[in-house]
C-alpha atoms as a PDB file:
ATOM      1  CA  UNK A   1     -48.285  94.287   7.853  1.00  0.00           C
ATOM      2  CA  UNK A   2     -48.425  98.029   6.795  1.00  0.00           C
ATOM      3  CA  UNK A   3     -45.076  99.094   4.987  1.00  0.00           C
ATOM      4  CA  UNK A   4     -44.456 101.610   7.720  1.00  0.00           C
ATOM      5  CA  UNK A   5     -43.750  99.079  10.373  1.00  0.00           C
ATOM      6  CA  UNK A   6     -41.494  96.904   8.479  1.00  0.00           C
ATOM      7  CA  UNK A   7     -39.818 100.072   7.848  1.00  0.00           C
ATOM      8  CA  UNK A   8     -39.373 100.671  11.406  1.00  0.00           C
ATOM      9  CA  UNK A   9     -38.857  97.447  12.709  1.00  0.00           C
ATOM     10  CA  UNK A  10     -35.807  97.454  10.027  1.00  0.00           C
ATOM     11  CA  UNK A  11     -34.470 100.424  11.406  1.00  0.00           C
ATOM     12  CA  UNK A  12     -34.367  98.655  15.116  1.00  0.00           C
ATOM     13  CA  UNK A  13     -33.108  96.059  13.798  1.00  0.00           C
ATOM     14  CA  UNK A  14     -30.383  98.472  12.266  1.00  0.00           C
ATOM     15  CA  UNK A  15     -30.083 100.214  15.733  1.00  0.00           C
ATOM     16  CA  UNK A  16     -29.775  97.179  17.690  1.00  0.00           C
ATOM     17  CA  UNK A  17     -27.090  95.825  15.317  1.00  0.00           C
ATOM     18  CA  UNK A  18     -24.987  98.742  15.595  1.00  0.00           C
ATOM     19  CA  UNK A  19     -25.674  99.773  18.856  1.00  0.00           C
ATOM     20  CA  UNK A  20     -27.246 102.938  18.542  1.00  0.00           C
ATOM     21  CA  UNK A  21     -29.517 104.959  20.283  1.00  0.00           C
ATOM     22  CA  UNK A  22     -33.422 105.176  19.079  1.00  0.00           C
ATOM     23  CA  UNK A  23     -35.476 108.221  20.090  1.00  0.00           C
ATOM     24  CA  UNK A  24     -39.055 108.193  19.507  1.00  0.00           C
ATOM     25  CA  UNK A  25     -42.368 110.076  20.823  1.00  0.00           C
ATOM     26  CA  UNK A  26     -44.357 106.907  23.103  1.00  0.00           C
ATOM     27  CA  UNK A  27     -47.609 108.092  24.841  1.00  0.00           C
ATOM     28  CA  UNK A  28     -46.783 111.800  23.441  1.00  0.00           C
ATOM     29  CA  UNK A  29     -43.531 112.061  25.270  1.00  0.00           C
ATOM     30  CA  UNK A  30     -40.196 111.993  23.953  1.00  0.00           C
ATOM     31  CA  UNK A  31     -38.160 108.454  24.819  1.00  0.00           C
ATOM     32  CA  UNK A  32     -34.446 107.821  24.274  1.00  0.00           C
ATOM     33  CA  UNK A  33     -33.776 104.620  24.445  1.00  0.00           C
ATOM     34  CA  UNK A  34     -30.806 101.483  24.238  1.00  0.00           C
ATOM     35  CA  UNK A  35     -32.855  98.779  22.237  1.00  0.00           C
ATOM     36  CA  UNK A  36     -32.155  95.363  23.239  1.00  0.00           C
ATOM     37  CA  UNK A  37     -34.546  92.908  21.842  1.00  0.00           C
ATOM     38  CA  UNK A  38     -36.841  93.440  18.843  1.00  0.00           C
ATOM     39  CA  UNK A  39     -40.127  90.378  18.528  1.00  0.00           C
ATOM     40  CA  UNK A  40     -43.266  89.443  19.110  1.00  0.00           C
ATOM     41  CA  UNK A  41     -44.644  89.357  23.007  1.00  0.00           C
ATOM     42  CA  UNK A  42     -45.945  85.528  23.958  1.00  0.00           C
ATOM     43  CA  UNK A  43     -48.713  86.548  25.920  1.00  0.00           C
ATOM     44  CA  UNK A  44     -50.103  89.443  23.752  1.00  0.00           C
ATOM     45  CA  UNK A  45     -48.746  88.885  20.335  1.00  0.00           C
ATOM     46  CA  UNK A  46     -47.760  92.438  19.748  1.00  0.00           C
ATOM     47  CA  UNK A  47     -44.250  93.577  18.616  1.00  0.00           C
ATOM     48  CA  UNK A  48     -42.561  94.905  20.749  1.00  0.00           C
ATOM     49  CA  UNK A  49     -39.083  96.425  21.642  1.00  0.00           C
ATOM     50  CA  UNK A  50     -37.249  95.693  24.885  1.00  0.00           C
ATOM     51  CA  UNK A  51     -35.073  98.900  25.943  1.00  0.00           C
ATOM     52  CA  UNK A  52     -33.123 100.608  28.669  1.00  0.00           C
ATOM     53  CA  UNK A  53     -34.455 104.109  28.775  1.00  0.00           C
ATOM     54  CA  UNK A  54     -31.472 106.463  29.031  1.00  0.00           C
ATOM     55  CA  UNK A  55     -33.533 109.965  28.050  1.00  0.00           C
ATOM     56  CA  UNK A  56     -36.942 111.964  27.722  1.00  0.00           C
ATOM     57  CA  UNK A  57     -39.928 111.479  29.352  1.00  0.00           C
ATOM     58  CA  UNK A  58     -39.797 109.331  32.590  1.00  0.00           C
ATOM     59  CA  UNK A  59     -43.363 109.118  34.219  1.00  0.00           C
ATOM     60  CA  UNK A  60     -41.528 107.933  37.732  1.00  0.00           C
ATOM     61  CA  UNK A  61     -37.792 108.714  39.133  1.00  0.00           C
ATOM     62  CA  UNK A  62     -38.748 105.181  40.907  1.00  0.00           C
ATOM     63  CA  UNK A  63     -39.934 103.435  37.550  1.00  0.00           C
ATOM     64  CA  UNK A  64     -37.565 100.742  36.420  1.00  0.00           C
ATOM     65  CA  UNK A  65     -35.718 101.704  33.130  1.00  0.00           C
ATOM     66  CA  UNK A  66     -36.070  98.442  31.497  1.00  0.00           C
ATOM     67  CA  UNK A  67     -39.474  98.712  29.459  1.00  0.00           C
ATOM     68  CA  UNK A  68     -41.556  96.783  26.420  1.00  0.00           C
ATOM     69  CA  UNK A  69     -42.375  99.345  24.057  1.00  0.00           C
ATOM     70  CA  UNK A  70     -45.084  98.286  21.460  1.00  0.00           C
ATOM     71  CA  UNK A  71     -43.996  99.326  17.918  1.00  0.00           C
ATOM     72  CA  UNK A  72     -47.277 100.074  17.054  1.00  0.00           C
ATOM     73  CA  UNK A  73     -47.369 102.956  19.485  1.00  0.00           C
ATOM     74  CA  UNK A  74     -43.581 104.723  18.605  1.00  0.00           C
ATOM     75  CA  UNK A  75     -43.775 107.317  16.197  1.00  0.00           C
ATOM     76  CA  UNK A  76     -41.276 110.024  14.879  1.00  0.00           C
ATOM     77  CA  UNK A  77     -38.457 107.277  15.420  1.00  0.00           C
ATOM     78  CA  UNK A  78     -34.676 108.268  14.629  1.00  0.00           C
ATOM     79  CA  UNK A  79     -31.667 106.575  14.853  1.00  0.00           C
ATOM     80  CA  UNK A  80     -29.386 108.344  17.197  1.00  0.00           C
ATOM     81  CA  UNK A  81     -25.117 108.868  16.228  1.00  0.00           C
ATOM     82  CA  UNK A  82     -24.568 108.019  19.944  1.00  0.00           C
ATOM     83  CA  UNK A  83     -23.923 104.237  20.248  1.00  0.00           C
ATOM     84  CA  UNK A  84     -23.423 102.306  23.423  1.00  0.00           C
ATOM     85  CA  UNK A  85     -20.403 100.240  23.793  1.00  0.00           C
ATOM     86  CA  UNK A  86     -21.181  97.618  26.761  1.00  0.00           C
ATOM     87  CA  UNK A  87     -24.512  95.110  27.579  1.00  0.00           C
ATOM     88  CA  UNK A  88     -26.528  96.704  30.638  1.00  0.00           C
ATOM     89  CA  UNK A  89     -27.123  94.369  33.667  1.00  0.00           C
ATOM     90  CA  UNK A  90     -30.266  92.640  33.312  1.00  0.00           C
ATOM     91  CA  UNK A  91     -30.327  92.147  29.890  1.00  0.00           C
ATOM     92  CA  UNK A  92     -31.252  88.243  28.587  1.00  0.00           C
ATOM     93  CA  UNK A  93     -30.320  87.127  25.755  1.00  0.00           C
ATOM     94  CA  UNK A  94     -33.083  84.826  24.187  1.00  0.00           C
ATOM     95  CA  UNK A  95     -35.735  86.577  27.060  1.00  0.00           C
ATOM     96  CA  UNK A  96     -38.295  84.253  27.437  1.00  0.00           C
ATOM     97  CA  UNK A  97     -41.146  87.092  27.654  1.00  0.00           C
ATOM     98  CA  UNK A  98     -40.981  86.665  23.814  1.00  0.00           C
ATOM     99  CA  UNK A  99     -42.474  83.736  21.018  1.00  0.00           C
ATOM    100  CA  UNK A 100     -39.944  85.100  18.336  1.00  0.00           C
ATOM    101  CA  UNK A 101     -37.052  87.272  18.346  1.00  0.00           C
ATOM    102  CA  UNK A 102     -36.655  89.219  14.945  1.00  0.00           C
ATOM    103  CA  UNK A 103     -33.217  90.714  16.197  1.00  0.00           C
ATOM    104  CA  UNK A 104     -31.243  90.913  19.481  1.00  0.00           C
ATOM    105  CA  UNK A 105     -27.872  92.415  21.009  1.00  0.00           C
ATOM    106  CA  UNK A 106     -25.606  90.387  21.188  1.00  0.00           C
END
């Protein structure tokens, strides 16, 4: 695993911990972003982060907020000083979309 992503996926981890929000560029457009869930997808065996999108870019008003990002694809990622204090609806804990959870909101 290149150094760059175990950076990273510390710094979710860090961000998921704490709370805090995560901006990134995704598909060349900014995202901010609650993360949720940081592991590896079952069926495609990426990494992936599981987030509520809460700023930036939104392709479609209609477009649910709850989205897999792949790690490999963020870039320009930042921890934000904004935190979030409560669990949005819909979250799972243990989400069964994933083989193994590195780190998860609890």
């Amino acid at each position: 695993m290149p150094q760059y992503e175990k950076t990273m996926e510390t710094k979710i981890c860090e961000a998921i911990r704490e709370r805090l929000l995560i901006e990134f560029m995704y598909d060349a457009q900014i995202r901010i972003v609650e993360p949720y869930i940081l592991g590896t997808h079952k069926d495609t065996g990426s990494m992936v982060l599981l987030a509520y999108q809460v700023g930036g870019h939104i392709e479609n008003e209609n477009a649910p907020l709850w989205k897999l990002y792949k790690v490999e694809k963020m870039g320009k990622m930042k921890l934000q000083e904004e935190s979030f204090t409560t669990l949005r609806k819909g979250y799972k804990f243990d989400d069964s979309r994933f083989s193994k959870i590195r780190c998860q909101a609890e």
